[in-house]
C-alpha atoms as a PDB file:
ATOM      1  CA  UNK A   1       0.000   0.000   0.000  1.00  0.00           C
ATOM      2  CA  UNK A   2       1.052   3.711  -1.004  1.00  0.00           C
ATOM      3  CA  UNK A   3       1.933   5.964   1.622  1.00  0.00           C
ATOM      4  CA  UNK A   4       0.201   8.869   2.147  1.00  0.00           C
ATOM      5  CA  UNK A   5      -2.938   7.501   1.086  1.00  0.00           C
ATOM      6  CA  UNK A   6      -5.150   8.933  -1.561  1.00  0.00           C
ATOM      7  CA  UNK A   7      -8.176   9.324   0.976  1.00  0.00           C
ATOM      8  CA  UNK A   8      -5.728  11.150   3.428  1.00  0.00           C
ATOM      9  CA  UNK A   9      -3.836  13.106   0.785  1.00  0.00           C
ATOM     10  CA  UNK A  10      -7.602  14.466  -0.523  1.00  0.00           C
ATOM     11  CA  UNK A  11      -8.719  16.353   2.552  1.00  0.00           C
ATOM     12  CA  UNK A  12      -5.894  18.642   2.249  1.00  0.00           C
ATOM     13  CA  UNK A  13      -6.517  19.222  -1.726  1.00  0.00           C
ATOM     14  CA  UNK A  14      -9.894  18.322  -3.039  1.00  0.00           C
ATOM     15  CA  UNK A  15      -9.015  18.049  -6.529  1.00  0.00           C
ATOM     16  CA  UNK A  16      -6.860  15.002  -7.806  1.00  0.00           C
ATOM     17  CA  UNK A  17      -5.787  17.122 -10.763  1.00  0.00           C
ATOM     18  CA  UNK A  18      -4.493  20.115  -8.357  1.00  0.00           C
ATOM     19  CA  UNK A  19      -2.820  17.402  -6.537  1.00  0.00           C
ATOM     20  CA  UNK A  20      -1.106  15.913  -9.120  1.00  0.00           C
ATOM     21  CA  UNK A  21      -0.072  18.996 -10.161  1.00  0.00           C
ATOM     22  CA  UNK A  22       1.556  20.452  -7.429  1.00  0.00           C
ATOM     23  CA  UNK A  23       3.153  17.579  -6.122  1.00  0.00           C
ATOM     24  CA  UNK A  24       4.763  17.216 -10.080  1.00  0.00           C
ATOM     25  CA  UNK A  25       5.870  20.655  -9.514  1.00  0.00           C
ATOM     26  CA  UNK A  26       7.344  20.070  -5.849  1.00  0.00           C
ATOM     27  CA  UNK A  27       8.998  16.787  -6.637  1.00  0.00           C
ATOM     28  CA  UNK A  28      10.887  19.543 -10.053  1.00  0.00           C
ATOM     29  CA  UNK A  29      11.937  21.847  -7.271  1.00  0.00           C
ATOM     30  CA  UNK A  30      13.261  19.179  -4.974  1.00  0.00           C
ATOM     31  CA  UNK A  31      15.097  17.244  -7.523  1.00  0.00           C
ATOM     32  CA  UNK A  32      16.788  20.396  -8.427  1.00  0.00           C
ATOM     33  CA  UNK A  33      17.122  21.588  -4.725  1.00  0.00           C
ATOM     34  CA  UNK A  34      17.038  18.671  -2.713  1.00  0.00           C
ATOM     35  CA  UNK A  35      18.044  20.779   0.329  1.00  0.00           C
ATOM     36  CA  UNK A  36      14.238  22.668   0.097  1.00  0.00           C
ATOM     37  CA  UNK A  37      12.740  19.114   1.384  1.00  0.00           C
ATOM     38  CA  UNK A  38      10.828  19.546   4.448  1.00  0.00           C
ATOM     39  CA  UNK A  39      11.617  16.233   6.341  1.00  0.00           C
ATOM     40  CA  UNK A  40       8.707  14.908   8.309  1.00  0.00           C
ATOM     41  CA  UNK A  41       8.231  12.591  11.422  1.00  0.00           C
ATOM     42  CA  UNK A  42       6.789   9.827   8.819  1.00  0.00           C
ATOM     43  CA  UNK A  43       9.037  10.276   5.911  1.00  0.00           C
ATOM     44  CA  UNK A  44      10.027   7.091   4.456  1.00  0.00           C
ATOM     45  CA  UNK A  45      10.454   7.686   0.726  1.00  0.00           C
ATOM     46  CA  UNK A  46      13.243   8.217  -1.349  1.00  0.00           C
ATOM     47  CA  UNK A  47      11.906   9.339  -4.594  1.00  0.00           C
ATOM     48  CA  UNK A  48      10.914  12.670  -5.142  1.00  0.00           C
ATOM     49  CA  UNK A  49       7.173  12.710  -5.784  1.00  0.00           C
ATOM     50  CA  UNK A  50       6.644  10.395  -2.554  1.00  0.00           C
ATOM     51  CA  UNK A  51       8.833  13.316  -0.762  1.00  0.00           C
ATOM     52  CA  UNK A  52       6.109  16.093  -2.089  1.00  0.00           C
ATOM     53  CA  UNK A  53       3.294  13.800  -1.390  1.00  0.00           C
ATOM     54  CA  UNK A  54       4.544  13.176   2.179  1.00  0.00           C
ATOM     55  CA  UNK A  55       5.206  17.201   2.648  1.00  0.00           C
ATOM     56  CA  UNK A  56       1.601  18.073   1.361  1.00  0.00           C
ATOM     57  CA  UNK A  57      -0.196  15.217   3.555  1.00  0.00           C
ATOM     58  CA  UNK A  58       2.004  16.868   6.453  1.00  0.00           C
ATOM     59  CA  UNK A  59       0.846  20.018   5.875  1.00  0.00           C
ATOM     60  CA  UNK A  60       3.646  21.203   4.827  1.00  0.00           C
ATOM     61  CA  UNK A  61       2.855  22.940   1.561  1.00  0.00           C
ATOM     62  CA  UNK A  62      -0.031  25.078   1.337  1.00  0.00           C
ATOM     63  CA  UNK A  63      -2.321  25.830  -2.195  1.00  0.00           C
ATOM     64  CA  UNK A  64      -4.078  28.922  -2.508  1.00  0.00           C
ATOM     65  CA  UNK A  65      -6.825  29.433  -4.886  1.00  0.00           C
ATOM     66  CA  UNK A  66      -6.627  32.344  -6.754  1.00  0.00           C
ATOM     67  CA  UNK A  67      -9.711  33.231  -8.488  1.00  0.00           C
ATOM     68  CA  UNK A  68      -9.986  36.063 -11.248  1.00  0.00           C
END
């Protein structure tokens, strides 16, 4: 099983496209800066996009929505 889970992972963004999204774009910036990653108490992946999934289930990366 996956870690964070899907059902945990959307109550903090409650759109799988926005979270697919972001977490693409976090896992770029971290693979280019790997020093940005914001460890957590339950990180256990190695692989970028399981890093930015772990940060956004933790909390800690934030989406706005910015509406025109």
């Amino acid at each position: 099983m996956l870690q964070p889970s899907i059902d945990s992972l959307m109550t903090k963004i409650n759109s799988k496209y926005t979270l697919v999204t972001v977490s693409a774009y976090r896992a770029r910036q971290l693979r280019e800066n790997p020093e940005m990653y914001q460890k957590t108490p339950k990180s256990k992946s190695i692989n970028f996009v399981g890093m930015a999934l772990e940060e956004i289930d933790a909390e800690k990366i934030k989406i706005e929505n910015i509406e025109d």
